[in-house]
N, C-alpha and C. Protein backbone atom coordinates (compact mmCIF):
# COMPACT_ATOMS: atom_id res chain seq x y z
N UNK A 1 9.01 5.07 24.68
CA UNK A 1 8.39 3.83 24.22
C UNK A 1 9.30 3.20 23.17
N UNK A 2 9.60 1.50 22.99
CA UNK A 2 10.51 1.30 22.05
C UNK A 2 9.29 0.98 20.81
N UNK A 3 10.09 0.55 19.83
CA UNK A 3 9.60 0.55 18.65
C UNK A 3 8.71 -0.85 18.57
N UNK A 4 9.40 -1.79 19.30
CA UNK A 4 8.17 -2.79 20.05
C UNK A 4 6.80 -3.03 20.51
N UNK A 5 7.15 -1.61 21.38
CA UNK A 5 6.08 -1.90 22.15
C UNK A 5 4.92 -0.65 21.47
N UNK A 6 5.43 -0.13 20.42
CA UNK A 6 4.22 0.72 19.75
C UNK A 6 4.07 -0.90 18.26
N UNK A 7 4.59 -1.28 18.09
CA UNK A 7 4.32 -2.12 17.15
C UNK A 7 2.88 -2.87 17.76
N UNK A 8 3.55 -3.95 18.94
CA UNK A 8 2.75 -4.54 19.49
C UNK A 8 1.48 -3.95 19.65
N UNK A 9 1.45 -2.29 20.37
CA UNK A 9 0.01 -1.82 20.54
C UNK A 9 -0.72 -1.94 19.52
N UNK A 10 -0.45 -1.73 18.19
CA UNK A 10 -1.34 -2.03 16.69
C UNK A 10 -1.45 -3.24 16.56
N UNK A 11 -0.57 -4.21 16.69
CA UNK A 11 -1.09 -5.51 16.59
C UNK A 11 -1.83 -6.33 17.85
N UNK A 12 -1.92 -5.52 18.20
CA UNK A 12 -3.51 -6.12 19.65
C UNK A 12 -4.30 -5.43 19.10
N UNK A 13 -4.49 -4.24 18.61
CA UNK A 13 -5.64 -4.14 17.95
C UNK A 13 -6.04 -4.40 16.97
N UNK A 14 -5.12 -5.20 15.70
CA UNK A 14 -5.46 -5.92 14.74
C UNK A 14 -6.03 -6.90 15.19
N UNK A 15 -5.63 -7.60 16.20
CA UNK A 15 -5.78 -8.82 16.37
C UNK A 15 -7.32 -9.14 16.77
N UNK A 16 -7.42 -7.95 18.13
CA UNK A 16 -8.76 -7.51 18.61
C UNK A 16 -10.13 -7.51 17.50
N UNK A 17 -9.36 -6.36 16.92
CA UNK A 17 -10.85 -5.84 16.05
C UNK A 17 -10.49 -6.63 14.91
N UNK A 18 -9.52 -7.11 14.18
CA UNK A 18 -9.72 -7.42 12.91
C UNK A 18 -8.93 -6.80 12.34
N UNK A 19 -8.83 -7.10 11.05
CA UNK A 19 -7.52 -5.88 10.03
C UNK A 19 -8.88 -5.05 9.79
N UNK A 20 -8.43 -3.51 9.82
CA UNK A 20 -9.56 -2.63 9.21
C UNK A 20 -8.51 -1.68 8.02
N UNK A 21 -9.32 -1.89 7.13
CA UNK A 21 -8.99 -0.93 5.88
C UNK A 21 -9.08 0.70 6.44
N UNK A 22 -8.45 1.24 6.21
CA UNK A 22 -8.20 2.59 6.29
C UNK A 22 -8.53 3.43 4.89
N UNK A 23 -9.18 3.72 4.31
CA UNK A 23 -9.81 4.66 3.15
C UNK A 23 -9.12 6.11 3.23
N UNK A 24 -8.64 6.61 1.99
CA UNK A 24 -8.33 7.96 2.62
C UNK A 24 -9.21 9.01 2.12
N UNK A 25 -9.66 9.93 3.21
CA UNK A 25 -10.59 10.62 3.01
C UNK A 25 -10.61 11.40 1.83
N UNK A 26 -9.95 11.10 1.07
CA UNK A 26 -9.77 12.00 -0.37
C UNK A 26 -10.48 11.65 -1.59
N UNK A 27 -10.57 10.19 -1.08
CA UNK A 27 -11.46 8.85 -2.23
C UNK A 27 -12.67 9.41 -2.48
N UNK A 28 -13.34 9.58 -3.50
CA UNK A 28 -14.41 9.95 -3.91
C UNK A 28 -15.00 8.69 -3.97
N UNK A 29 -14.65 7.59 -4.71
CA UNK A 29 -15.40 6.29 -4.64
C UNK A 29 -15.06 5.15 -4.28
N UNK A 30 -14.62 5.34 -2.65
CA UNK A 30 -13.86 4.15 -2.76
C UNK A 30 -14.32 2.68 -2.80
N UNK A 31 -13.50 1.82 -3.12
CA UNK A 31 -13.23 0.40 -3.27
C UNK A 31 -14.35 0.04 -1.80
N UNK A 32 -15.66 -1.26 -2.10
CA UNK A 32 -16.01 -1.87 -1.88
C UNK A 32 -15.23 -3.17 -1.45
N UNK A 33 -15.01 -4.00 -0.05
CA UNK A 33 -14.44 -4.87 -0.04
C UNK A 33 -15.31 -5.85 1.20
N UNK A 34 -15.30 -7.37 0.66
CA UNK A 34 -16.01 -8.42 0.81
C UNK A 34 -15.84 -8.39 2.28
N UNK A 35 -14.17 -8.67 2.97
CA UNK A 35 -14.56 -9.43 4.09
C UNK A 35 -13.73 -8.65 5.26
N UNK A 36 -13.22 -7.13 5.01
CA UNK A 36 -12.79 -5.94 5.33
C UNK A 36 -13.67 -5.57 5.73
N UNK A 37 -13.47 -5.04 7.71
CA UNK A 37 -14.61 -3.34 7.58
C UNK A 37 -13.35 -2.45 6.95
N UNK A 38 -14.36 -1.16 6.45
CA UNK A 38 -13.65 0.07 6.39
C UNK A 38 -13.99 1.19 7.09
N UNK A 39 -12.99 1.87 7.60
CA UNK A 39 -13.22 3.60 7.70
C UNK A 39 -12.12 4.28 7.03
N UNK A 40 -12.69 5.85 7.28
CA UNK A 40 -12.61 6.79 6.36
C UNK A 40 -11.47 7.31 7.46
N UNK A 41 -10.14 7.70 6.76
CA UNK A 41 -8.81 8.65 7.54
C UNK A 41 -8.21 9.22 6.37
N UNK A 42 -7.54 10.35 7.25
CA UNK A 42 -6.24 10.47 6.54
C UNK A 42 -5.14 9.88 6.27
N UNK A 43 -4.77 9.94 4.92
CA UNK A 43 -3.33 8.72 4.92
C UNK A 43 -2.46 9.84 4.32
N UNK A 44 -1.29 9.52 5.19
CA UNK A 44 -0.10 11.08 4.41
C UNK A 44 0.34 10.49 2.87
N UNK A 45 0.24 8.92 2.59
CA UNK A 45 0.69 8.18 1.36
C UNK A 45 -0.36 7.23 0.18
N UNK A 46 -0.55 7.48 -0.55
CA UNK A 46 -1.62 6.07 -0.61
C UNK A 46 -3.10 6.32 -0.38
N UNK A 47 -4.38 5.39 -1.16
CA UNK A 47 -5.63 5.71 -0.87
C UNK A 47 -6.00 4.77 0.43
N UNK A 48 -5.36 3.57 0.24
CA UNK A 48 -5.48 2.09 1.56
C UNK A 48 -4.59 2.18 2.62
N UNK A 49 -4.80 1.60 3.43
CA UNK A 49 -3.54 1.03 4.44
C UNK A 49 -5.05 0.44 5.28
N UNK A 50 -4.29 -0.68 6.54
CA UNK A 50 -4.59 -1.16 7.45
C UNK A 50 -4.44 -0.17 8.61
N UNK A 51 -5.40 -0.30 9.56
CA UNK A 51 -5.47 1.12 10.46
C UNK A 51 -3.98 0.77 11.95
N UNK A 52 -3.37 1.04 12.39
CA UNK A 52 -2.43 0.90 12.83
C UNK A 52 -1.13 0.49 12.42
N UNK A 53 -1.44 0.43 10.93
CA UNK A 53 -0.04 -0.31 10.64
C UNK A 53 0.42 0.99 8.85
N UNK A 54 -0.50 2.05 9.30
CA UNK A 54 -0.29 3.04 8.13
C UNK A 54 0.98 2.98 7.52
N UNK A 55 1.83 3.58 8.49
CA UNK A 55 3.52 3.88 8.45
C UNK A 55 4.44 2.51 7.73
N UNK A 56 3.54 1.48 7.22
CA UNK A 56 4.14 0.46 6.62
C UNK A 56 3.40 -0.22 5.57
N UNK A 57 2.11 0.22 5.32
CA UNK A 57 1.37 -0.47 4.00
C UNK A 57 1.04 0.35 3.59
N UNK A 58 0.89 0.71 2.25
CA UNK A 58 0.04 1.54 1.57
C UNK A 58 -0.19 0.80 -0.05
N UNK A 59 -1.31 1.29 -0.68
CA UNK A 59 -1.86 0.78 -1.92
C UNK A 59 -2.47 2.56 -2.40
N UNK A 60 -2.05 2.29 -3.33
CA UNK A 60 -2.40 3.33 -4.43
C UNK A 60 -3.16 3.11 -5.60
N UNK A 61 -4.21 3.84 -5.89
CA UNK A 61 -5.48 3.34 -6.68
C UNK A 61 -5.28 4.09 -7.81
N UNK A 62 -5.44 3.73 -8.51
CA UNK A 62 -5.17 3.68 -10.55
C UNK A 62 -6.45 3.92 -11.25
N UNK A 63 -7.41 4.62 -12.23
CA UNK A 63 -7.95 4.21 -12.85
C UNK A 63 -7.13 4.37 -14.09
N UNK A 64 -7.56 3.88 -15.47
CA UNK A 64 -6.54 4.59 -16.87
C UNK A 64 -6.41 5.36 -16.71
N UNK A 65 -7.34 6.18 -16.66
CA UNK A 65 -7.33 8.25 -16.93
C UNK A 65 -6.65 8.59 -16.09
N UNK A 66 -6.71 8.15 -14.84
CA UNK A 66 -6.12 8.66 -13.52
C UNK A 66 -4.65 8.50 -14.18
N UNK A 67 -4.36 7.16 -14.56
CA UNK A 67 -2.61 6.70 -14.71
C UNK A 67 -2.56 7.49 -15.93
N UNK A 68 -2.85 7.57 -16.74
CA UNK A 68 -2.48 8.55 -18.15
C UNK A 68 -2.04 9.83 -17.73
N UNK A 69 -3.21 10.62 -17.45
CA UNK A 69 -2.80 12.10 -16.50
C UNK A 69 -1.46 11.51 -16.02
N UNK A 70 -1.70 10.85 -15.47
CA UNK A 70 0.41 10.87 -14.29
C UNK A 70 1.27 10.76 -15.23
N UNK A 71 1.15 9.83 -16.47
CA UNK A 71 2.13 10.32 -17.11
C UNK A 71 2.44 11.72 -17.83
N UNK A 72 1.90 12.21 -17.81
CA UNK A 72 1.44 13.95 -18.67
C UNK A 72 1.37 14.93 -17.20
N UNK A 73 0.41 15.23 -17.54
CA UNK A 73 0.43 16.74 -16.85
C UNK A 73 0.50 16.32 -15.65
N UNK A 74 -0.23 15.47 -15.13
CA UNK A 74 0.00 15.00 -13.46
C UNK A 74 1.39 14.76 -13.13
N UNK A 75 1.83 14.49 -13.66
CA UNK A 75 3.20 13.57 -13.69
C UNK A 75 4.21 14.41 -12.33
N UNK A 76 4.53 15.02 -12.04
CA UNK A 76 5.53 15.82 -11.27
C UNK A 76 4.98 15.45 -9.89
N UNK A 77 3.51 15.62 -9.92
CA UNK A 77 2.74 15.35 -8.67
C UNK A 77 2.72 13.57 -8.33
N UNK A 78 2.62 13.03 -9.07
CA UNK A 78 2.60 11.28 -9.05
C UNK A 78 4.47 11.21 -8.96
N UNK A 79 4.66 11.18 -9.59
CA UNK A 79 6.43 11.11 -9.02
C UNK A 79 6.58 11.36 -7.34
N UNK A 80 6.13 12.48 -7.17
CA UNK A 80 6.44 12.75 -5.62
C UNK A 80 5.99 11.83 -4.66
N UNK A 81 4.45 11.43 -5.36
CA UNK A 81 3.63 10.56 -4.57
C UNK A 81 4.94 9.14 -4.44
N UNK A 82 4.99 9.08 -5.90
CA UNK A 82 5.62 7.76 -5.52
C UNK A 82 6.73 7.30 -4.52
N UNK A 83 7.62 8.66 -5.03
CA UNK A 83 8.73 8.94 -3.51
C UNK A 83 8.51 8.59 -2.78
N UNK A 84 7.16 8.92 -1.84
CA UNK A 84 6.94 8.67 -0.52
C UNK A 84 6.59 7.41 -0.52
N UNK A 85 5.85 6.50 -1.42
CA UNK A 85 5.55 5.88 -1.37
C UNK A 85 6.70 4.64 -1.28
N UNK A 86 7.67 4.98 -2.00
CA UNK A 86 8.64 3.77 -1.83
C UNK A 86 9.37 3.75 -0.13
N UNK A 87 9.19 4.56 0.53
CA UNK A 87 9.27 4.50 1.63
C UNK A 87 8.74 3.25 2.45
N UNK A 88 7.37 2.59 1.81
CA UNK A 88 6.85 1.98 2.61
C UNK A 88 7.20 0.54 2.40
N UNK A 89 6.85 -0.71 3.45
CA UNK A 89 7.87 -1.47 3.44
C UNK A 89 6.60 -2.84 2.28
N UNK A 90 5.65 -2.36 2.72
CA UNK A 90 4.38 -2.84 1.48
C UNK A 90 3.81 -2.07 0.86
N UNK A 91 4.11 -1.70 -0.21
CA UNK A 91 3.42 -0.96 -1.05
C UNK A 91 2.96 -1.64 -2.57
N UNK A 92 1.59 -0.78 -3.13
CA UNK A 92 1.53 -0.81 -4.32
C UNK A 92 0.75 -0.04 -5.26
N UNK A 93 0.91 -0.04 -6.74
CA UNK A 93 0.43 1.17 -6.98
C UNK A 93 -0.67 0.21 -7.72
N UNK A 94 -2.48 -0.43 -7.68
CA UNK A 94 -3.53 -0.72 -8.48
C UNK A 94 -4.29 -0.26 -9.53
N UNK A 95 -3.73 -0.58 -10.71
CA UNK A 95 -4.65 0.16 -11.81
C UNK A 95 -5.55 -0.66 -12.58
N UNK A 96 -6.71 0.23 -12.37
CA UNK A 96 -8.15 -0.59 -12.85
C UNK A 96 -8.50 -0.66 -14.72
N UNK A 97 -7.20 -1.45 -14.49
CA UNK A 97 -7.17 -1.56 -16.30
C UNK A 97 -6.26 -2.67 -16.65
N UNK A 98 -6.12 -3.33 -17.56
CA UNK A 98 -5.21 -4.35 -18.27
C UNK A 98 -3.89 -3.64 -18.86
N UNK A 99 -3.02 -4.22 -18.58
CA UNK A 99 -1.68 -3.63 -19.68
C UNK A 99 -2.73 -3.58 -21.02
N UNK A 100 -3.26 -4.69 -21.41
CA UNK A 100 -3.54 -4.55 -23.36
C UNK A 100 -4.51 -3.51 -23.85
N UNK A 101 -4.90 -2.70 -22.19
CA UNK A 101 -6.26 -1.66 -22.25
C UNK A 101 -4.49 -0.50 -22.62
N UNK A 102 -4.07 -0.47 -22.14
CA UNK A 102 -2.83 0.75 -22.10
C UNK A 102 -2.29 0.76 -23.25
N UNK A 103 -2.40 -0.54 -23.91
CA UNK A 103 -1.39 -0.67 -25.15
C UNK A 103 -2.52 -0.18 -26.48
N UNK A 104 -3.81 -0.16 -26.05
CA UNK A 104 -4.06 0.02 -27.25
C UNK A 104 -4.14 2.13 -27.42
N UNK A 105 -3.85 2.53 -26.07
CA UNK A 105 -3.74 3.82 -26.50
C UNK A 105 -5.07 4.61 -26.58
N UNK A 106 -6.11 3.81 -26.40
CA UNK A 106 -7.24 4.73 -26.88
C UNK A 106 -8.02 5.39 -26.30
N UNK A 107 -6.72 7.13 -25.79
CA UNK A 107 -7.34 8.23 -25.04
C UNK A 107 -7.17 9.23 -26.05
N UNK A 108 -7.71 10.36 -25.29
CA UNK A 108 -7.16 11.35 -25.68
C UNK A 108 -6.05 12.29 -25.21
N UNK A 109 -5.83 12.61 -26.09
CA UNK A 109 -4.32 13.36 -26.07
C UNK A 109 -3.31 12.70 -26.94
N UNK A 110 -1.68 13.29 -26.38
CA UNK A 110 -0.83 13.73 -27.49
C UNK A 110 0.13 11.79 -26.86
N UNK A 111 -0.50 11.84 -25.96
CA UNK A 111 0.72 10.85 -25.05
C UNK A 111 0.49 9.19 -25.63
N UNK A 112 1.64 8.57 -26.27
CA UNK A 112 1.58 7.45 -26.72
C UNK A 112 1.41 6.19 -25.93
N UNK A 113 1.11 5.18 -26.44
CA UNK A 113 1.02 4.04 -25.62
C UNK A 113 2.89 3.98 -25.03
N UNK A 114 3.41 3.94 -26.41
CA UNK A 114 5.25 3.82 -25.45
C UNK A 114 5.43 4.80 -24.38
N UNK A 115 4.93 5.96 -24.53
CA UNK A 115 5.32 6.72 -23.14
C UNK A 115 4.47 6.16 -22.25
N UNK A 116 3.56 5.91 -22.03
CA UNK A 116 2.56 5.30 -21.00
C UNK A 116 3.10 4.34 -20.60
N UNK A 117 3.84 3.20 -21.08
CA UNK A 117 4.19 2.15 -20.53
C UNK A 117 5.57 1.91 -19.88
N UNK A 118 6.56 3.27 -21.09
CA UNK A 118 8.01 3.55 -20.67
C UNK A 118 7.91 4.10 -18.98
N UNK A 119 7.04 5.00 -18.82
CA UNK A 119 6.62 5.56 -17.41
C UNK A 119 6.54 4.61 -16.44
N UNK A 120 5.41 3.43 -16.84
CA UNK A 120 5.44 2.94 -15.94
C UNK A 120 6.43 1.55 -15.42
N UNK A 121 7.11 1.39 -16.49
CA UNK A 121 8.06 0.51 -16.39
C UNK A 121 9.35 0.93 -15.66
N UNK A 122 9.64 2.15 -15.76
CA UNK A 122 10.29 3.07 -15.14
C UNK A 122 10.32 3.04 -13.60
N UNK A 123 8.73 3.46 -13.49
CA UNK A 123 8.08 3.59 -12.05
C UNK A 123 8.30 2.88 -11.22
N UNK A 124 7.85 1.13 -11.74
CA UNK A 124 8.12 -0.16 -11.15
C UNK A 124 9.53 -0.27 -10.91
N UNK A 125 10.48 -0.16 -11.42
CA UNK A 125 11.71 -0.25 -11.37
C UNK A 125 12.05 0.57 -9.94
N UNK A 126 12.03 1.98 -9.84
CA UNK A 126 12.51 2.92 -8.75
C UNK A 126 11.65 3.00 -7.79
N UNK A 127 10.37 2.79 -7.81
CA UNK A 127 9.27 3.21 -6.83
C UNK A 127 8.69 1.70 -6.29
N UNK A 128 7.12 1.02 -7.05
CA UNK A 128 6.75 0.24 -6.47
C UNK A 128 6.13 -0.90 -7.65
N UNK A 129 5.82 -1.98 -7.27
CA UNK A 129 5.36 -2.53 -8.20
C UNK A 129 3.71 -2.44 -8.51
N UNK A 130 2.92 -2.33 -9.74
CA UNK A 130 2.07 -2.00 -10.31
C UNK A 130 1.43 -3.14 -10.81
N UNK A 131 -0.15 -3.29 -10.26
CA UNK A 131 -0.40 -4.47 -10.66
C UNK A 131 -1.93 -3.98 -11.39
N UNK A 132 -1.77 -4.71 -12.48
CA UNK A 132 -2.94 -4.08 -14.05
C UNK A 132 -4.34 -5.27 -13.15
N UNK A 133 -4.95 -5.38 -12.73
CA UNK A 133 -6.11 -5.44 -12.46
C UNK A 133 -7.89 -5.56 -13.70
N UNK A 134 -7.68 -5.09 -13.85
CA UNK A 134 -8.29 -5.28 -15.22
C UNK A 134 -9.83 -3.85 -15.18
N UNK A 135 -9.98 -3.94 -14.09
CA UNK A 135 -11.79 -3.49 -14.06
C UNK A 135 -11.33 -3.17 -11.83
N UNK A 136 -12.45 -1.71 -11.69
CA UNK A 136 -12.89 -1.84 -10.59
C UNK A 136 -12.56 -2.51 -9.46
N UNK A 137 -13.61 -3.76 -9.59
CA UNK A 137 -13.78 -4.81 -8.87
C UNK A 137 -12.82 -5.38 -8.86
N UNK A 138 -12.57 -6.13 -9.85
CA UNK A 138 -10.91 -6.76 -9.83
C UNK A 138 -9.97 -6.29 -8.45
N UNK A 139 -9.92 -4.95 -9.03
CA UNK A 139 -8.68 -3.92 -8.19
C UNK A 139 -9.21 -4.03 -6.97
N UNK A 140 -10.39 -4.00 -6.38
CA UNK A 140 -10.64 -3.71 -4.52
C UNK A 140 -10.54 -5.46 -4.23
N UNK A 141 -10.78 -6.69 -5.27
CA UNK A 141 -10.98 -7.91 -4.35
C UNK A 141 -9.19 -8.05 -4.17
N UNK A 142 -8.10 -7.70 -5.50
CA UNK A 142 -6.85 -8.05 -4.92
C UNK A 142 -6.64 -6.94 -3.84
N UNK A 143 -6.36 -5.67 -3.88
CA UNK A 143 -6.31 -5.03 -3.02
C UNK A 143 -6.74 -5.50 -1.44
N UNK A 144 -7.76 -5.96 -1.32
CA UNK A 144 -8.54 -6.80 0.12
C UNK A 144 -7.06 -7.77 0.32
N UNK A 145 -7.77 -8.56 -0.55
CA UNK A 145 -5.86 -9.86 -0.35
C UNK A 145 -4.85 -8.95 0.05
N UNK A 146 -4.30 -8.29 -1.20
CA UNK A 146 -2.75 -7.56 -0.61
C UNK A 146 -2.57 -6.67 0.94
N UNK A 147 -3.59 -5.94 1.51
CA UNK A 147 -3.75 -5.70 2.59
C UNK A 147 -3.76 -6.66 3.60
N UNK A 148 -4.89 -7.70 3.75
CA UNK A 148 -4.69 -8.71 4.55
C UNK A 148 -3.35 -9.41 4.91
N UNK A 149 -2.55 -9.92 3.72
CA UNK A 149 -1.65 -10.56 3.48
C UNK A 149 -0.20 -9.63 4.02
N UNK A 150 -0.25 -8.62 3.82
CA UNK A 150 0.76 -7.39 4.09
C UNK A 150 0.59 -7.18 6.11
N UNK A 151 -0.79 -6.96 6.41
CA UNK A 151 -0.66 -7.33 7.60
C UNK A 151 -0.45 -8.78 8.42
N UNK A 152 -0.50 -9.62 8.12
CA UNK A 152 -0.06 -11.06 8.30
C UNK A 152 0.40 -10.86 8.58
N UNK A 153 2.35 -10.69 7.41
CA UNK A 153 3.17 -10.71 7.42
C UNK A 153 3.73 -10.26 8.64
N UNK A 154 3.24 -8.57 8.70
CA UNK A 154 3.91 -7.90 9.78
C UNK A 154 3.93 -8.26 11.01
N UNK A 155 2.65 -9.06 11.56
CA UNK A 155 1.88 -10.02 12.50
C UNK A 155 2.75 -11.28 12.94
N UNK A 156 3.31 -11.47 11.88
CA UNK A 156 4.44 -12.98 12.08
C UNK A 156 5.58 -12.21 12.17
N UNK A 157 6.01 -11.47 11.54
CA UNK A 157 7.14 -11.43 11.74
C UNK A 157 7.33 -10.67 13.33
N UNK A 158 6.34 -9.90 13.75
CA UNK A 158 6.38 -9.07 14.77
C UNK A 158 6.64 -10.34 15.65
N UNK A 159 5.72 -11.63 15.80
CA UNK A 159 6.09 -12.53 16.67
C UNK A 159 7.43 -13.11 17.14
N UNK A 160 7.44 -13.11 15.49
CA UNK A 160 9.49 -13.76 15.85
C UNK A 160 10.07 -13.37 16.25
N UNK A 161 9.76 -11.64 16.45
CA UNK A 161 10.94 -10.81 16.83
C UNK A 161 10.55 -10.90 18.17
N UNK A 162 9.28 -10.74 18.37
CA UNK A 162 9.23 -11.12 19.92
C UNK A 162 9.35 -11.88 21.15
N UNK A 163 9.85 -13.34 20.21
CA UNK A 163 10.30 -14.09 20.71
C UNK A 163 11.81 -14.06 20.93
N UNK A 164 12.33 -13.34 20.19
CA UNK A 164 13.84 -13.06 20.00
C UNK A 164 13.86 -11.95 21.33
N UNK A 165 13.28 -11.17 21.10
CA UNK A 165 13.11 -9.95 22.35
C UNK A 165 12.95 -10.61 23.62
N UNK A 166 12.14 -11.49 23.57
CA UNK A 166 12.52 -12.12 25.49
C UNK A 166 13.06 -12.86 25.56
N UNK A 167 13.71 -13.74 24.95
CA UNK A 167 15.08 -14.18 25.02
C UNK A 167 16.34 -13.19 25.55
N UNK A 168 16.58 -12.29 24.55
CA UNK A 168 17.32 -11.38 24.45
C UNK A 168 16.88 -10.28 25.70
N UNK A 169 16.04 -9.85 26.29
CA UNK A 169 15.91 -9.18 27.26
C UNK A 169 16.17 -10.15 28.65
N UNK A 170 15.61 -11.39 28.43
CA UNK A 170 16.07 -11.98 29.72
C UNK A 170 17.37 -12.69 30.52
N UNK A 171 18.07 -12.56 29.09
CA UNK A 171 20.01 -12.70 29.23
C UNK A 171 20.73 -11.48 29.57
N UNK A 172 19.81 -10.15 29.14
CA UNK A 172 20.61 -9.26 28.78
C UNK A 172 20.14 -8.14 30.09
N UNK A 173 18.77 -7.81 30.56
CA UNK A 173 18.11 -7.00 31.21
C UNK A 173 17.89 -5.63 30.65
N UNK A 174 18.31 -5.72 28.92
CA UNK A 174 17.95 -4.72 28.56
C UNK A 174 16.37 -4.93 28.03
N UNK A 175 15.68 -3.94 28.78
CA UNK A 175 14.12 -3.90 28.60
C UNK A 175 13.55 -3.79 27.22
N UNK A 176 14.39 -2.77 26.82
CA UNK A 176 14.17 -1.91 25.53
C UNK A 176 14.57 -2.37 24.57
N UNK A 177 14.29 -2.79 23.25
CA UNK A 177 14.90 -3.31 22.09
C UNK A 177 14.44 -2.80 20.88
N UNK A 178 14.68 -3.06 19.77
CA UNK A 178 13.99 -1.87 18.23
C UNK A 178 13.87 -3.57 17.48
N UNK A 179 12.51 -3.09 16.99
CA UNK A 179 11.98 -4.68 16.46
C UNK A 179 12.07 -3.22 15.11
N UNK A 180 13.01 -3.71 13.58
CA UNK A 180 12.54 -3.38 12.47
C UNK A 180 12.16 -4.18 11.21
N UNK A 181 10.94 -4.08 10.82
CA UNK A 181 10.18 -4.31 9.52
C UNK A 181 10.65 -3.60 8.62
């Protein structure tokens, strides 16, 4: 099968059913979203993705505590995550807090607001970009957008290429072609 024609199979079924949120079964609470269905999977990256299009979106869910831990003791384990995560060609990491909630520092433990922010400034730089959300809700209504919008993309661009592909197959008779995102 070329890389086409498994593309295409996910995007007939986007198209079919709709973009569906993919939840990963690990979520204890996940994100509520307005105009998304969801189900519950495994995702090898990430708490979100769109269901056929895993291997190229992912969103990663933040609360403070959650992002504090990563800088501290979690930290070795969130690094790795992120690794994989920069793999993907949409990614992001959502934290359900304000930068000025981070800056004021007020957790517990030994870990400063500068390391908290050096981390994640860091992060953004090598891994993915991080968007402060403020609250919850905030985080699942952009999250809804950035998913939608992330599959679009892939949706249009898959077209162009497919228009390029029968062009290019019907000069050429090569059947087979590699559409990459």
């Amino acid at each position: 099968m070329c890389a086409g024609e498994h593309l295409k199979g996910n995007l007939v079924k986007l198209a079919t059913l709709g973009a569906l949120v993919i939840v990963d079964s690990r979520e204890r609470t996940p994100w509520r979203f307005e105009n998304l269905p969801v189900e519950r999977g495994t995702l090898a990256t990430g708490d979100y993705s769109v269901r056929g299009l895993e291997t190229l979106i992912a969103v990663e869910r933040k609360s403070r505590a959650d992002l504090v831990a990563c800088c501290g003791r979690e930290r070795a384990r969130f690094v790795a995550e992120l690794v994989r995560l920069r793999a993907y060609r949409f990614r992001a990491v959502v934290v359900e807090a304000t930068l000025a909630d981070l800056e004021r520092g007020d957790w517990p433990g030994k870990l400063t607001p500068a390391h908290v922010l050096g981390s994640i400034a860091s992060w953004q730089v090598r891994y993915a970009p991080f968007v402060f959300a403020g609250d919850a809700d905030a985080a699942a209504r952009w999250a809804e957008r950035y998913l939608l919008q992330a599959a679009r993309a892939i949706a249009e661009r898959y077209s162009a290429a497919r228009a390029v592909l029968v062009t290019g197959v019907m000069a050429t008779g090569n059947r087979c072609a590699r559409v990459v995102y």
